[in-house]
C-alpha atoms as a PDB file:
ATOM      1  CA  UNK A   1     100.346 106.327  90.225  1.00  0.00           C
ATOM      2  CA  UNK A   2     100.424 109.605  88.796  1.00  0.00           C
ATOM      3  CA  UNK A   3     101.432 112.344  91.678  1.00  0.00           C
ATOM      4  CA  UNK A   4      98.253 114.338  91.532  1.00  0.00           C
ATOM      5  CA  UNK A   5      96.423 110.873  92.713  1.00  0.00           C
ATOM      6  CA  UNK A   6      98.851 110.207  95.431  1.00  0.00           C
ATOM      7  CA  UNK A   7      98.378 114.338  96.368  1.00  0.00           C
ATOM      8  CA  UNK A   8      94.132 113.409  96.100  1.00  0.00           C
ATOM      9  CA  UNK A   9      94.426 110.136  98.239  1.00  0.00           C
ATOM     10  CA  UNK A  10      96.948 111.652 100.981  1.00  0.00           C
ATOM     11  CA  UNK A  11      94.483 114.886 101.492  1.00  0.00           C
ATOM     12  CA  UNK A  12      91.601 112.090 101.906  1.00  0.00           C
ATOM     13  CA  UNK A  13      93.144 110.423 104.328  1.00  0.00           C
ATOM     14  CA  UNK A  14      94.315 113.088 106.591  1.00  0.00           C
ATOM     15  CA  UNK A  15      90.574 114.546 106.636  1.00  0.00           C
ATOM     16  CA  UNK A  16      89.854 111.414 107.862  1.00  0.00           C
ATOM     17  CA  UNK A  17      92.712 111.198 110.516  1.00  0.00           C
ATOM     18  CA  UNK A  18      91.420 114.953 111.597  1.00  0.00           C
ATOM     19  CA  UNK A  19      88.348 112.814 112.992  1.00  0.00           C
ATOM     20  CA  UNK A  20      89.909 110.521 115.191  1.00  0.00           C
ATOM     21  CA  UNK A  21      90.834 110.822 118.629  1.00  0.00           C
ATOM     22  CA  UNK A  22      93.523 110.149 121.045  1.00  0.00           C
ATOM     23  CA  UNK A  23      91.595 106.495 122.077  1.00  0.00           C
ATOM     24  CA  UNK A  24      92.502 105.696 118.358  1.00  0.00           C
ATOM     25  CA  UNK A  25      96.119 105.961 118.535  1.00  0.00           C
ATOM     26  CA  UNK A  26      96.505 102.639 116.662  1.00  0.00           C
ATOM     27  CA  UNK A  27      94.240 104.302 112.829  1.00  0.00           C
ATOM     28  CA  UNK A  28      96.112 107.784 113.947  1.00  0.00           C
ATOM     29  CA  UNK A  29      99.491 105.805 113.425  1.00  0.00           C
ATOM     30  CA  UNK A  30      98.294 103.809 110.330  1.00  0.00           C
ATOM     31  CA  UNK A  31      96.492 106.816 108.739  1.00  0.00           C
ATOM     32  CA  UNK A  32      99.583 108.762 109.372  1.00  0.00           C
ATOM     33  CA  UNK A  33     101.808 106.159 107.774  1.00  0.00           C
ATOM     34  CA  UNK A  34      99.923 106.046 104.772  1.00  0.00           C
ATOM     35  CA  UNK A  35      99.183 109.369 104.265  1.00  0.00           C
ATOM     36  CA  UNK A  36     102.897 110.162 104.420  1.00  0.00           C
ATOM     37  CA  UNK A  37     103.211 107.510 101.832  1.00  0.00           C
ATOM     38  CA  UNK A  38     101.370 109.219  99.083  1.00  0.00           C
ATOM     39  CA  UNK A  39     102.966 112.714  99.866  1.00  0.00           C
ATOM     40  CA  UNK A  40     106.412 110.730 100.188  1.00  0.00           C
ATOM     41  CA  UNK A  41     105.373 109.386  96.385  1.00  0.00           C
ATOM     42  CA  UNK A  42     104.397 112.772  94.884  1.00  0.00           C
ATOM     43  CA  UNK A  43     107.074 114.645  96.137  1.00  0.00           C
ATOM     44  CA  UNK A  44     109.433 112.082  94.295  1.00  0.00           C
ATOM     45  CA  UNK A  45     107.538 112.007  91.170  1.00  0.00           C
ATOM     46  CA  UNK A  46     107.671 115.698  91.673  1.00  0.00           C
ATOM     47  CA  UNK A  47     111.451 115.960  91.307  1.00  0.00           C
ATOM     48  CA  UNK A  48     111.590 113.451  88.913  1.00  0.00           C
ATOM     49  CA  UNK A  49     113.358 110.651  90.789  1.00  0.00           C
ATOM     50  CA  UNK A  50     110.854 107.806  90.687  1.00  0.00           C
ATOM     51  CA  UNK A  51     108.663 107.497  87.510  1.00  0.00           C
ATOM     52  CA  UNK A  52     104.721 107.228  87.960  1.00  0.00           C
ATOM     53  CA  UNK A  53     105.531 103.314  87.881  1.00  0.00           C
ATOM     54  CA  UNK A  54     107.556 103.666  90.909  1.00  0.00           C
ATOM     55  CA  UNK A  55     105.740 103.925  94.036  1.00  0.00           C
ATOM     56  CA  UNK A  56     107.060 103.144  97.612  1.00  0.00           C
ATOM     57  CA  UNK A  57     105.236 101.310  99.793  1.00  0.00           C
ATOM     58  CA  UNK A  58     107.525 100.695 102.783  1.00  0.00           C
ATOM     59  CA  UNK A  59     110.813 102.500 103.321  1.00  0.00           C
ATOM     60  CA  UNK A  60     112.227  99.461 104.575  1.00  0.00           C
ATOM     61  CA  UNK A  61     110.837  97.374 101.061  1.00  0.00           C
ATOM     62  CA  UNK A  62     112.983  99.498  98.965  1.00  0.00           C
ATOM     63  CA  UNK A  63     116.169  98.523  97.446  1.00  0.00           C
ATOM     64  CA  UNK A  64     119.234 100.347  99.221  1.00  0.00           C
ATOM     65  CA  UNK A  65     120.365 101.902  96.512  1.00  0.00           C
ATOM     66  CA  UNK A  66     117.236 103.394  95.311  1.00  0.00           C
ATOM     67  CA  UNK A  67     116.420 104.297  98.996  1.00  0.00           C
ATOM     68  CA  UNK A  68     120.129 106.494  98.615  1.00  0.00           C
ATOM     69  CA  UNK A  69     118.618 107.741  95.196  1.00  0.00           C
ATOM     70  CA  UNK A  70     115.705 109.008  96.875  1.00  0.00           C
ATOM     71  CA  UNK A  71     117.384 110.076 100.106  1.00  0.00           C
ATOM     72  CA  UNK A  72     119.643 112.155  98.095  1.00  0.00           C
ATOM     73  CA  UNK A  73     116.923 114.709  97.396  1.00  0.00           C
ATOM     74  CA  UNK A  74     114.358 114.484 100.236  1.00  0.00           C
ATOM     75  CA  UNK A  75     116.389 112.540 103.382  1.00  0.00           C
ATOM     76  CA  UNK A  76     114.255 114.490 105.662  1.00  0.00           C
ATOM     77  CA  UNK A  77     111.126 112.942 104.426  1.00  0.00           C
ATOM     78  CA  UNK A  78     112.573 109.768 103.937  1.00  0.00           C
ATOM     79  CA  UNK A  79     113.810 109.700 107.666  1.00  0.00           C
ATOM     80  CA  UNK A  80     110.615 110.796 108.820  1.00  0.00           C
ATOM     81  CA  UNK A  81     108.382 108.104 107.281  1.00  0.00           C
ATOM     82  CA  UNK A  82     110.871 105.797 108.415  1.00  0.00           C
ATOM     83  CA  UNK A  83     110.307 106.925 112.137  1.00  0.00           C
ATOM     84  CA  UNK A  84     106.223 106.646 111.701  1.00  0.00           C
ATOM     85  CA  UNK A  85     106.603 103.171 109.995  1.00  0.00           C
ATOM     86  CA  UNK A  86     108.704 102.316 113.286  1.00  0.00           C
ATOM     87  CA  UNK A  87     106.197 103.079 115.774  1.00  0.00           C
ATOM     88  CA  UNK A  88     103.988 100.848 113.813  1.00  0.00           C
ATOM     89  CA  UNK A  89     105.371  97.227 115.046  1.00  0.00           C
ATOM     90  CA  UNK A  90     105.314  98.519 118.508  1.00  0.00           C
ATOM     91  CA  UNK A  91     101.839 100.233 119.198  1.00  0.00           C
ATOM     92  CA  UNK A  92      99.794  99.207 116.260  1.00  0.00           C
ATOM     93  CA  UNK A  93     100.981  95.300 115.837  1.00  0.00           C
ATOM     94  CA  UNK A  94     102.295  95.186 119.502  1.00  0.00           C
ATOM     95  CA  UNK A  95     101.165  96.571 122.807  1.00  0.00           C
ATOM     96  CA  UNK A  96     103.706  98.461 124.016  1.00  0.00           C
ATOM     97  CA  UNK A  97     102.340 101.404 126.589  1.00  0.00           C
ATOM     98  CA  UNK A  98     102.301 105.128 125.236  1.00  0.00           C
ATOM     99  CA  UNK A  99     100.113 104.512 122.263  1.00  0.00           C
ATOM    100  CA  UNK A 100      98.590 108.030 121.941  1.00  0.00           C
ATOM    101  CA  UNK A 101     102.062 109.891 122.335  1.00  0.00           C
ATOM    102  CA  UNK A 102     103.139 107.878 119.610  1.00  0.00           C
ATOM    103  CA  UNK A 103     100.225 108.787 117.792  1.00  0.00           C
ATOM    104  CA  UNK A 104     100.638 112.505 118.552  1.00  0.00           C
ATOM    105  CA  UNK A 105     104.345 112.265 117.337  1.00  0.00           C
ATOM    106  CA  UNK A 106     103.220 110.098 113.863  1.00  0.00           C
ATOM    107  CA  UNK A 107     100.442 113.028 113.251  1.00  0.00           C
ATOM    108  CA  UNK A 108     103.784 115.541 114.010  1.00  0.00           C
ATOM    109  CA  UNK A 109     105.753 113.588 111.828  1.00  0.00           C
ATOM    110  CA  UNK A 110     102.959 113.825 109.283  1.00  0.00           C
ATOM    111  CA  UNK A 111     103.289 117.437 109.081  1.00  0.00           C
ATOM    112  CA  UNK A 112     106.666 117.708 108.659  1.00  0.00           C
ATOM    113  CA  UNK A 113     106.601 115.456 105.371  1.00  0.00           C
ATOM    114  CA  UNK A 114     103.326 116.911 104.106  1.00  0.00           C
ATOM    115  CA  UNK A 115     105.340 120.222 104.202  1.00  0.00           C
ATOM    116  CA  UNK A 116     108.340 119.188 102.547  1.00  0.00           C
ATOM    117  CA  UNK A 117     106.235 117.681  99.740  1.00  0.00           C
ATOM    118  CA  UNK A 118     104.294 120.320  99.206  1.00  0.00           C
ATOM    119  CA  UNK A 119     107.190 122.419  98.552  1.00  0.00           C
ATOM    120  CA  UNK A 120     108.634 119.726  95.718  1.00  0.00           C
ATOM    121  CA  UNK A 121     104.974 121.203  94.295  1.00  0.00           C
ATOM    122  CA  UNK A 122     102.590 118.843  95.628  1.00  0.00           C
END
């Protein structure tokens, strides 16, 4: 997908988050995860280190050493989605107390990659 799209599909997505509330930790988390997928995708398509063809879908999918490849120019993103698609097995597939904290930190988390791949020009 070309990074524009991902850019287009991540903004949708968040206006949609912006409507939930803290009762729906469990979409916050998801929406946040995906989200942060699409501006995780851009921004690498952005610096040219994953071609259109090349889209991640789960950190942990990846193959190490193209996880290193892309870690090499956006680790903090990289760690970040990691850390939302962590919560995900606990409070979205599991039912571990402290879902809407966890939300509230996937939404922060959110942010903080958003940022970083608007700055790679997304």
């Amino acid at each position: 997908m070309k990074a524009d799209a991902h850019r287009q599909r991540a903004l949708r997505i968040e206006a949609s988050l912006a409507r939930l509330g803290a009762a729906d930790w469990e979409m916050r988390i998801e929406a946040a995860m995906l989200a942060g997928t699409h501006w995780a995708n851009c921004a690498l398509h952005r610096h040219g280190v994953a071609p259109e063809a090349e889209d991640i879908v789960h950190t942990s999918m990846l193959v190490v050493n193209t996880l290193r490849k892309y870690a090499i120019v956006e680790p903090d993103l990289l760690r970040d989605l990691g850390e939302i698609e962590e919560l995900r097995p606990l409070y979205v597939r599991g039912d571990v107390p402290g879902g809407a904290a966890a939300a509230d930190r996937a939404v922060a988390l959110l942010a903080a990659i958003r940022a970083r791949a608007e700055r790679a020009g997304c």
